[in-house]
C-alpha atoms as a PDB file:
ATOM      1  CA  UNK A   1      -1.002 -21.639 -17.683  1.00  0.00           C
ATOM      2  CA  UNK A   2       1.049 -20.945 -21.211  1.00  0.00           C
ATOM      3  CA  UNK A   3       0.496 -17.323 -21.599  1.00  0.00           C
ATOM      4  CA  UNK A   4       0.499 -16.385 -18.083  1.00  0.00           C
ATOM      5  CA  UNK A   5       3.528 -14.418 -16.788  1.00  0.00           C
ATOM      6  CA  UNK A   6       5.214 -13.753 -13.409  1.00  0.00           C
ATOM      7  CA  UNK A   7       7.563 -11.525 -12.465  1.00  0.00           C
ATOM      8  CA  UNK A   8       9.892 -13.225  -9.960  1.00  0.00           C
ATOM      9  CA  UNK A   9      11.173 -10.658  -7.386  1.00  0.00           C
ATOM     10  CA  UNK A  10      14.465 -11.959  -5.259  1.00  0.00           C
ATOM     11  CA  UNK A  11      17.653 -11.155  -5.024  1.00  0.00           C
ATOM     12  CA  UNK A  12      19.072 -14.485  -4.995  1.00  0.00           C
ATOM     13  CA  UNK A  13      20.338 -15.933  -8.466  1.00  0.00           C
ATOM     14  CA  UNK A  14      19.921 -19.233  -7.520  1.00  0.00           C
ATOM     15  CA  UNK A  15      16.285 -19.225  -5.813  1.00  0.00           C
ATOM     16  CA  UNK A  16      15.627 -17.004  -9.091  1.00  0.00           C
ATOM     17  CA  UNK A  17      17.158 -20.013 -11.314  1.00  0.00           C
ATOM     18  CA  UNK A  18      15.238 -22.735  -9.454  1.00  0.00           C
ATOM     19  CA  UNK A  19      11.650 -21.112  -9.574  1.00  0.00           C
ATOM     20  CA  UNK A  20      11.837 -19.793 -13.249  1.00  0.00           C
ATOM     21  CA  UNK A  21      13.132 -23.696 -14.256  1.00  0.00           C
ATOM     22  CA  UNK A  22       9.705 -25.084 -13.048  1.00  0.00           C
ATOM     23  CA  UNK A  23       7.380 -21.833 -14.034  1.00  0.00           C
ATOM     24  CA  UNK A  24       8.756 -22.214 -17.299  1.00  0.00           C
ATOM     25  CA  UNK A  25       7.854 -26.153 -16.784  1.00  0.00           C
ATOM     26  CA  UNK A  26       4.171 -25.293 -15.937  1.00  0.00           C
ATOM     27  CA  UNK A  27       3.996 -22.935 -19.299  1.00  0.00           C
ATOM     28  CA  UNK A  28       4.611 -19.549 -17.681  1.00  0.00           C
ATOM     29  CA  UNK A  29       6.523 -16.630 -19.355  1.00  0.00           C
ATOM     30  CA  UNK A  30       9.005 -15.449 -16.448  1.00  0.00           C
ATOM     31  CA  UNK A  31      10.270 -11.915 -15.808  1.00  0.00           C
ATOM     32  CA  UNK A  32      13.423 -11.880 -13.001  1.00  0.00           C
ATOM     33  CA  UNK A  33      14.050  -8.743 -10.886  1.00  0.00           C
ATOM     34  CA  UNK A  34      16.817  -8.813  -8.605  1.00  0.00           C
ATOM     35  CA  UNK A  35      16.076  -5.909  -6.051  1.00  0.00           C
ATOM     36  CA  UNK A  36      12.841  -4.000  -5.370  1.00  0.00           C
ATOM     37  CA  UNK A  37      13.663  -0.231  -7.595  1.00  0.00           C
ATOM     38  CA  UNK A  38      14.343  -3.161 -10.645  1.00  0.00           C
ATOM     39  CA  UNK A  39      11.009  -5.228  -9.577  1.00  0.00           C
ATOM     40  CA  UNK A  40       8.653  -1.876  -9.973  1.00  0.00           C
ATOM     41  CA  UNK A  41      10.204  -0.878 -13.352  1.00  0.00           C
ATOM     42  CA  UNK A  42       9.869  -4.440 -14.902  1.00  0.00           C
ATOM     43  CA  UNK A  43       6.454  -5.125 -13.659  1.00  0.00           C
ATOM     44  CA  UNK A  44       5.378  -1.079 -15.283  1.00  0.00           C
ATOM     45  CA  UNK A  45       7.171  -3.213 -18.480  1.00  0.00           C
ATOM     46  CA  UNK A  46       5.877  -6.352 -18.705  1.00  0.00           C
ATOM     47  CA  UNK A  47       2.728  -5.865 -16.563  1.00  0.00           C
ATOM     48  CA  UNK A  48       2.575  -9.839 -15.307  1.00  0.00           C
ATOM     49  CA  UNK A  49      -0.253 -11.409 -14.396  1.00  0.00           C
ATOM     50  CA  UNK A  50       1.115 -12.371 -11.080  1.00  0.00           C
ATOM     51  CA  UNK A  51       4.513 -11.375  -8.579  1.00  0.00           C
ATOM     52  CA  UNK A  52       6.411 -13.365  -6.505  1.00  0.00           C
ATOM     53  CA  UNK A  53       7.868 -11.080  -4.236  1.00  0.00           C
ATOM     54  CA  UNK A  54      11.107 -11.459  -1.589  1.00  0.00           C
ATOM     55  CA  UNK A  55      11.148  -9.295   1.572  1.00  0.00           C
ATOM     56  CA  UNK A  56      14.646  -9.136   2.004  1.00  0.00           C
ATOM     57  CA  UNK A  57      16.273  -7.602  -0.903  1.00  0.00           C
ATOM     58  CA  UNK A  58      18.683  -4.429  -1.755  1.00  0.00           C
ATOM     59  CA  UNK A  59      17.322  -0.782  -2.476  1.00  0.00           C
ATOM     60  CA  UNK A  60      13.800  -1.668  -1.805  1.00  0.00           C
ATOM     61  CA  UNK A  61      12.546  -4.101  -0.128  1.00  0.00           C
ATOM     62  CA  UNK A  62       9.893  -6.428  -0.782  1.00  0.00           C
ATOM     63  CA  UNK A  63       7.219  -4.693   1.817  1.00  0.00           C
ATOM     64  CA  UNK A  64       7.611  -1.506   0.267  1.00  0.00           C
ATOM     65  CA  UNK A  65       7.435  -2.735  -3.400  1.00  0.00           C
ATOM     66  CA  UNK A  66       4.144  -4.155  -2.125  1.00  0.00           C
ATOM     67  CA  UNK A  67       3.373  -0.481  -0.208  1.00  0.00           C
ATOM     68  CA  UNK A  68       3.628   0.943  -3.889  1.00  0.00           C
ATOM     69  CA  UNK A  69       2.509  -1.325  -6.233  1.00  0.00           C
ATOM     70  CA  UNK A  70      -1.321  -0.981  -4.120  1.00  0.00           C
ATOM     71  CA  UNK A  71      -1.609   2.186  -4.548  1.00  0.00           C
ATOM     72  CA  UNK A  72      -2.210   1.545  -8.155  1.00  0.00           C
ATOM     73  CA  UNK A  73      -2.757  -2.337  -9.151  1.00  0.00           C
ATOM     74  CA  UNK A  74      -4.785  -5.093  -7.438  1.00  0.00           C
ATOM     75  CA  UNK A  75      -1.895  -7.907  -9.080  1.00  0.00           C
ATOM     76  CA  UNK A  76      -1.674 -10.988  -7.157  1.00  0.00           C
ATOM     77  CA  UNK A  77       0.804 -11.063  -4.910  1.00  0.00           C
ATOM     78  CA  UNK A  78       2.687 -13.760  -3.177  1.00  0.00           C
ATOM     79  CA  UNK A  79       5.634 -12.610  -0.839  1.00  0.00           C
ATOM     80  CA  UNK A  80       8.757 -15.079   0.191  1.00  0.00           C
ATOM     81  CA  UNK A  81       9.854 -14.469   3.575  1.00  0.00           C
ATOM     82  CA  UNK A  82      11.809 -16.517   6.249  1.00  0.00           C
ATOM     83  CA  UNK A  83      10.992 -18.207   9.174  1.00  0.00           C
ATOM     84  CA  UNK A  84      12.158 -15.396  11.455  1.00  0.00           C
ATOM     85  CA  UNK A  85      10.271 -12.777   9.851  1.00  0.00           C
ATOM     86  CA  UNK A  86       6.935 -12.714  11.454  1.00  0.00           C
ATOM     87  CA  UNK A  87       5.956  -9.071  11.550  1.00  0.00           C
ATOM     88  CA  UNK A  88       7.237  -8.468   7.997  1.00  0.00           C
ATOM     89  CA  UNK A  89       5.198 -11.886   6.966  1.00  0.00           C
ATOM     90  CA  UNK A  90       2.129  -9.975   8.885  1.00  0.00           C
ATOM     91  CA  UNK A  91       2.945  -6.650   7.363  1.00  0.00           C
ATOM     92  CA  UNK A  92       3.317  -7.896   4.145  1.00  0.00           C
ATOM     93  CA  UNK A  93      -0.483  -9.319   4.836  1.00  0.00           C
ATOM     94  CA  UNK A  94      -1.573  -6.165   6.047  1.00  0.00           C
ATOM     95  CA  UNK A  95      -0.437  -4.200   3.421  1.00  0.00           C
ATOM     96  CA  UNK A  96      -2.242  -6.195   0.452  1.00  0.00           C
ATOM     97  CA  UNK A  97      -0.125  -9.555   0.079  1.00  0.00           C
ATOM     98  CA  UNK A  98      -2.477 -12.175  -1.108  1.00  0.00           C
ATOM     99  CA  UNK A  99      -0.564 -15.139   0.511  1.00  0.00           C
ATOM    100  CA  UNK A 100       3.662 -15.841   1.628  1.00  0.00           C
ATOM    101  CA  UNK A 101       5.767 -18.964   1.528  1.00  0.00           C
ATOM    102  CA  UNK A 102       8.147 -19.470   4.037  1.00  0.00           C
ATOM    103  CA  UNK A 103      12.176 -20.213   3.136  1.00  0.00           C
ATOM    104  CA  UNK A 104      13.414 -22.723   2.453  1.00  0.00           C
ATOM    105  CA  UNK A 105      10.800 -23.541   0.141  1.00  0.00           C
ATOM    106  CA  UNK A 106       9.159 -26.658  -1.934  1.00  0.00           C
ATOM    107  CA  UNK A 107       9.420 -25.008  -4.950  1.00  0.00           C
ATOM    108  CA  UNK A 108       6.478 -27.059  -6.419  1.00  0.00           C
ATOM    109  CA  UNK A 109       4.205 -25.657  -3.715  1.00  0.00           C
ATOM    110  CA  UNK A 110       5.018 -22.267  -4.981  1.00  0.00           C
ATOM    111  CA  UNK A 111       4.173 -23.023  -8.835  1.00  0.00           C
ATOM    112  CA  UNK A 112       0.893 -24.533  -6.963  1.00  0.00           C
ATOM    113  CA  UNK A 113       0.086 -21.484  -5.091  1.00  0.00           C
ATOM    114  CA  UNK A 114       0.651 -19.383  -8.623  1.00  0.00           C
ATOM    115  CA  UNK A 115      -1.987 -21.645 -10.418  1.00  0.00           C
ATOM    116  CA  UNK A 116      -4.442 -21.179  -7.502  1.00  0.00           C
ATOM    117  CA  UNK A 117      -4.423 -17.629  -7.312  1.00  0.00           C
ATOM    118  CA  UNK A 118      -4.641 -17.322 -11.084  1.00  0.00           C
ATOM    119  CA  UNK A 119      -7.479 -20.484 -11.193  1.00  0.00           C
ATOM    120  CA  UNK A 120      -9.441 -18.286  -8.916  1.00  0.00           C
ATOM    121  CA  UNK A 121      -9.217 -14.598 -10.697  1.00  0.00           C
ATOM    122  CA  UNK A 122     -10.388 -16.815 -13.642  1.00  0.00           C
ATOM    123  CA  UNK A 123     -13.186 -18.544 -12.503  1.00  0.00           C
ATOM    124  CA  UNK A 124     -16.314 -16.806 -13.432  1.00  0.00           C
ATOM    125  CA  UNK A 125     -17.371 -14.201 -11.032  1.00  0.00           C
ATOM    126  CA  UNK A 126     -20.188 -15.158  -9.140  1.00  0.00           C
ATOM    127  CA  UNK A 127     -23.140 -12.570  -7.673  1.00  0.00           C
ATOM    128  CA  UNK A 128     -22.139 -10.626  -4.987  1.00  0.00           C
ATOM    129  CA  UNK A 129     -23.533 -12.622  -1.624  1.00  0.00           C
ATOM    130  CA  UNK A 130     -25.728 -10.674   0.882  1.00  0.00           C
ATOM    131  CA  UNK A 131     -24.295  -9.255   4.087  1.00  0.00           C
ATOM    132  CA  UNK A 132     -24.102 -11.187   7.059  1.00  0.00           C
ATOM    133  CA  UNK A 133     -25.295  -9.126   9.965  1.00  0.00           C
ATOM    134  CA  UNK A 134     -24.578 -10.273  13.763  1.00  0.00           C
ATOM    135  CA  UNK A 135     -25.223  -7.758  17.204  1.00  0.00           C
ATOM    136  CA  UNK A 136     -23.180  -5.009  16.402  1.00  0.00           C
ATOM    137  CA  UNK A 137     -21.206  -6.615  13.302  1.00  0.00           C
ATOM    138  CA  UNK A 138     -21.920  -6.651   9.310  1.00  0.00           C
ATOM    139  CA  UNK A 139     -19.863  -8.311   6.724  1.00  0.00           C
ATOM    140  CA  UNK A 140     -21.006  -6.936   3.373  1.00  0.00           C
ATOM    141  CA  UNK A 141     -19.045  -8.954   0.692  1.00  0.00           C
ATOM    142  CA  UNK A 142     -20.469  -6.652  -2.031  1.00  0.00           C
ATOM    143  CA  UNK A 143     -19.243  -3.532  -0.718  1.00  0.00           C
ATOM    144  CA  UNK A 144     -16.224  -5.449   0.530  1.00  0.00           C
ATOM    145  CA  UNK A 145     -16.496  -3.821   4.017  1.00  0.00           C
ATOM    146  CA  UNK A 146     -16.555  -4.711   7.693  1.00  0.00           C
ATOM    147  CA  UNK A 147     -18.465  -2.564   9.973  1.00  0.00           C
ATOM    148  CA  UNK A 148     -17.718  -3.720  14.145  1.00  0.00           C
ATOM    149  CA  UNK A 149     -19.964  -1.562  16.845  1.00  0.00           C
ATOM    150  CA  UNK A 150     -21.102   1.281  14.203  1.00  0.00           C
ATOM    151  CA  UNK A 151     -17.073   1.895  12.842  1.00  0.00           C
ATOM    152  CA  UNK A 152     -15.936   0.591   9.613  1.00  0.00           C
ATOM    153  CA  UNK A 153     -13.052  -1.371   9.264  1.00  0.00           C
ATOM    154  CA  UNK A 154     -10.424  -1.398   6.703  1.00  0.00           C
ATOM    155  CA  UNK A 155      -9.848  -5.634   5.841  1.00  0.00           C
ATOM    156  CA  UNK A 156      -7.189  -6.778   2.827  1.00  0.00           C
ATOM    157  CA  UNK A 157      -9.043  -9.589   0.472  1.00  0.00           C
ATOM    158  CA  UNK A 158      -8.451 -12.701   2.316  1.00  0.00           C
ATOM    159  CA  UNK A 159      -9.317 -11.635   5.532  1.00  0.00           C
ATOM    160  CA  UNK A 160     -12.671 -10.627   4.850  1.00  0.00           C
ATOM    161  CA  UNK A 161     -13.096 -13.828   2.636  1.00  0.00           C
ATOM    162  CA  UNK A 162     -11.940 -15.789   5.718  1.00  0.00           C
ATOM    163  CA  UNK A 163     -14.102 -13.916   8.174  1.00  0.00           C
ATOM    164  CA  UNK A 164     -16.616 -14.218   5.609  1.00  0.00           C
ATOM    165  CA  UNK A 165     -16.307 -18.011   5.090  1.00  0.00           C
ATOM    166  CA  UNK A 166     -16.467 -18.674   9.092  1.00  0.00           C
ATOM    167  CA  UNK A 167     -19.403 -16.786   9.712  1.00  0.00           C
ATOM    168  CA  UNK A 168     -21.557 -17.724   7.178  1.00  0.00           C
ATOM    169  CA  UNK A 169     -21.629 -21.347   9.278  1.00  0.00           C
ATOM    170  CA  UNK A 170     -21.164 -19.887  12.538  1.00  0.00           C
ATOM    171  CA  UNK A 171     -20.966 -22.908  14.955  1.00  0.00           C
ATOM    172  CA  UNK A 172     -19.497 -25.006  12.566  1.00  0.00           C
ATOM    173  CA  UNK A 173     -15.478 -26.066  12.970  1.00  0.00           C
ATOM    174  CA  UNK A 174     -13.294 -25.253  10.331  1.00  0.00           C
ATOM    175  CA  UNK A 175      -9.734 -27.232   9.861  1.00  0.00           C
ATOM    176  CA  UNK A 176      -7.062 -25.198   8.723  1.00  0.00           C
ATOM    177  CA  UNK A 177      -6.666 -27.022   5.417  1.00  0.00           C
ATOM    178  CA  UNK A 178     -10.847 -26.464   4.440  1.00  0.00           C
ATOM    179  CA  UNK A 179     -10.137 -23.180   4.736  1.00  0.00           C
ATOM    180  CA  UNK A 180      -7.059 -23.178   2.920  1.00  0.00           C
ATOM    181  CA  UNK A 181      -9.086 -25.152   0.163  1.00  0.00           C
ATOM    182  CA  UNK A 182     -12.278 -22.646   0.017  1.00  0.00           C
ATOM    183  CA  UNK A 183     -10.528 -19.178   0.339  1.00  0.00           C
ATOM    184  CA  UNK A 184      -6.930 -19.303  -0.971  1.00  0.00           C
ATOM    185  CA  UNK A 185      -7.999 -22.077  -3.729  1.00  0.00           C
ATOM    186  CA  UNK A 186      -5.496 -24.754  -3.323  1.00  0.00           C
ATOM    187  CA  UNK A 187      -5.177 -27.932  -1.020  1.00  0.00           C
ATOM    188  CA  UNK A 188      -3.158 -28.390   2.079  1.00  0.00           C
ATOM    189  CA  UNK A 189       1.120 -27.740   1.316  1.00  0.00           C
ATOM    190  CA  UNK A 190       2.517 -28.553   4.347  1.00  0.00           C
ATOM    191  CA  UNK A 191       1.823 -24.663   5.795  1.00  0.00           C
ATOM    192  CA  UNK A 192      -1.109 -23.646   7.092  1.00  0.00           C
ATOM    193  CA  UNK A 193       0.459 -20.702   8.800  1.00  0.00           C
ATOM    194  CA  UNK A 194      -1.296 -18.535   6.437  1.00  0.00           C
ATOM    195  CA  UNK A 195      -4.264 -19.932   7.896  1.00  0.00           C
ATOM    196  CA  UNK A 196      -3.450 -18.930  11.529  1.00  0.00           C
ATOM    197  CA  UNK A 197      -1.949 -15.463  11.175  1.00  0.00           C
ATOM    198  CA  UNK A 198      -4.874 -13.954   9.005  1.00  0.00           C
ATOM    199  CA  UNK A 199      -6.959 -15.547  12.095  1.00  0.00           C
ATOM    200  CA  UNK A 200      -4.485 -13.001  14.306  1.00  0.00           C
ATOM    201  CA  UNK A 201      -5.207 -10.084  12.161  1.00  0.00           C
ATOM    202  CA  UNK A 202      -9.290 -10.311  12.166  1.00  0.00           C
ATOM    203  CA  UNK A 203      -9.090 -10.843  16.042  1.00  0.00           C
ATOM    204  CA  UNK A 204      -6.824  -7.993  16.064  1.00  0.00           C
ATOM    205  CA  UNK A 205      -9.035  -5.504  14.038  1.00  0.00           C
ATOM    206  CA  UNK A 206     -12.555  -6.677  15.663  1.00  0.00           C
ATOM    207  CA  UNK A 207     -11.071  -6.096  18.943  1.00  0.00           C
ATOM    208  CA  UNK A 208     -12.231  -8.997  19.977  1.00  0.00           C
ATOM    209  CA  UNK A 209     -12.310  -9.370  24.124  1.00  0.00           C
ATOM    210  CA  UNK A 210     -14.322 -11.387  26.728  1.00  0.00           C
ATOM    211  CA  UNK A 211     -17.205  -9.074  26.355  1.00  0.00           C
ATOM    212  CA  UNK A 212     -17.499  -9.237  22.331  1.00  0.00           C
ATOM    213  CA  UNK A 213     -20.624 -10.893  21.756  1.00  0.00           C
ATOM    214  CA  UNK A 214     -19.260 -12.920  19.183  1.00  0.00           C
ATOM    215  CA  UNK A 215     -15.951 -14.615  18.689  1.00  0.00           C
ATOM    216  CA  UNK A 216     -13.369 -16.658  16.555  1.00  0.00           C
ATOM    217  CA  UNK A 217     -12.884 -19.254  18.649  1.00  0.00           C
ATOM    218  CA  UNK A 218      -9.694 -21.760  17.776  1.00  0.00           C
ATOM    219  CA  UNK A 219     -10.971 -25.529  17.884  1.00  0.00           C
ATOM    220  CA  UNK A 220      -7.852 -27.503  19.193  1.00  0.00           C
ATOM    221  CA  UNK A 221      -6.982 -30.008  17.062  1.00  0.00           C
ATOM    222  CA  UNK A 222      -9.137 -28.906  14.543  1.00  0.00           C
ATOM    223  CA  UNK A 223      -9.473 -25.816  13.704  1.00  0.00           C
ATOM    224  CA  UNK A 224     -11.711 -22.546  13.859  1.00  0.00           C
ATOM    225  CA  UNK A 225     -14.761 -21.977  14.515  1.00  0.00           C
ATOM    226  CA  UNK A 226     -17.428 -18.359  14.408  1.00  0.00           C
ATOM    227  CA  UNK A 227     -19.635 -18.352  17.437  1.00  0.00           C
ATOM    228  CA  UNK A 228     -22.048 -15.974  18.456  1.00  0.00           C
ATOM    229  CA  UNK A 229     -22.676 -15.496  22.282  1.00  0.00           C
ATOM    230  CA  UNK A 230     -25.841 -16.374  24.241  1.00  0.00           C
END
């Protein structure tokens, strides 16, 4: 990853410290911002290839550093939240977050979760797939849009990549950590959280109710699973 940089986002000196001293390790040129005003004026600066991104910080915080740097850039970003933040962790999802890491942190799995995200905008882009069309729902990857009983959907990038990835096998059980593997790119981290509250946010948007006539159905002890109704 030498050439790569991050911009590093938190207003903690020390969690700053720690994750620059194995960035630098893995090659990577690291930019520090210790609030969110500072964090949208260094990454206009340096323009880094990826963000790591606290919630919780002074003057802005991390949600609506996120809020503005979509309306202009599609950088990776990875948010750091704690365990008691649910509805930021889902609102930093919802607002264009490409993954979060809970505090406290292995700060290995976070250089990890850098060098998947960056593996994958690498890798060579790949023919957009045909749309998947069920009664009354169509997942068009190409046009990157969901469209539920004739209304279109708005979906952030790993949702409709997970939706995607379920039912192009529907019927087929999905663990937590294959799915971690095929659409965030990197193996199982002790977390699979991620996993389970993008799951919330497509059942959310589809609606989906006893009547749907298809359905994400959680496998217990295994997984997910798309099924389509008889």
């Amino acid at each position: 990853m030498t050439g790569k940089t991050v911009l590093l986002v938190d207003d903690e000196q020390a969690i700053r410290e720690l994750l620059a001293l194995y960035l630098n390790k893995e090659g990577f040129t690291v930019h520090e911002a210790a609030d969110g005003a500072e964090a949208l004026i260094k990454n206009q600066e340096y323009k880094p290839d990826i963000i790591i991104l606290d919630i919780m910080m002074p003057v802005l915080d991390g949600l609506e550093v996120c809020r503005q740097i979509r309306k202009f850039s599609n950088i990776p970003i990875i948010m750091l939240t704690s365990r008691a933040e649910d509805e930021d962790r889902i609102m930093g999802l919802e607002l264009g977050a490409d993954d979060y890491v809970t505090k406290p942190f292995n700060s290995r799995e976070v250089v990890a979760r850098v060098k998947a995200v960056l593996r994958r905008l690498a890798a060579p882009q790949q023919q957009p797939a045909p749309a998947l069309s069920y009664p009354h729902l169509t997942i068009d990857m190409a046009k990157h849009t969901v469209t539920a009983f004739d209304q279109e959907i708005s979906f952030a990038n790993k949702e409709i990549e997970l939706l995607w990835e379920l039912a192009a096998q529907p019927g087929r059980a999905f663990s937590r950590e294959q799915l971690l593997e095929s659409v965030w790119g990197y193996s199982y981290c002790g977390d699979t959280r991620t996993v389970d509250t993008h799951i919330k946010r497509i059942r959310k948007k589809l609606a989906i109710n006893a009547t749907s006539p298809w359905d994400i159905k959680t496998v217990w002890g295994i997984g997910y699973k798309f099924e389509v109704k008889k």
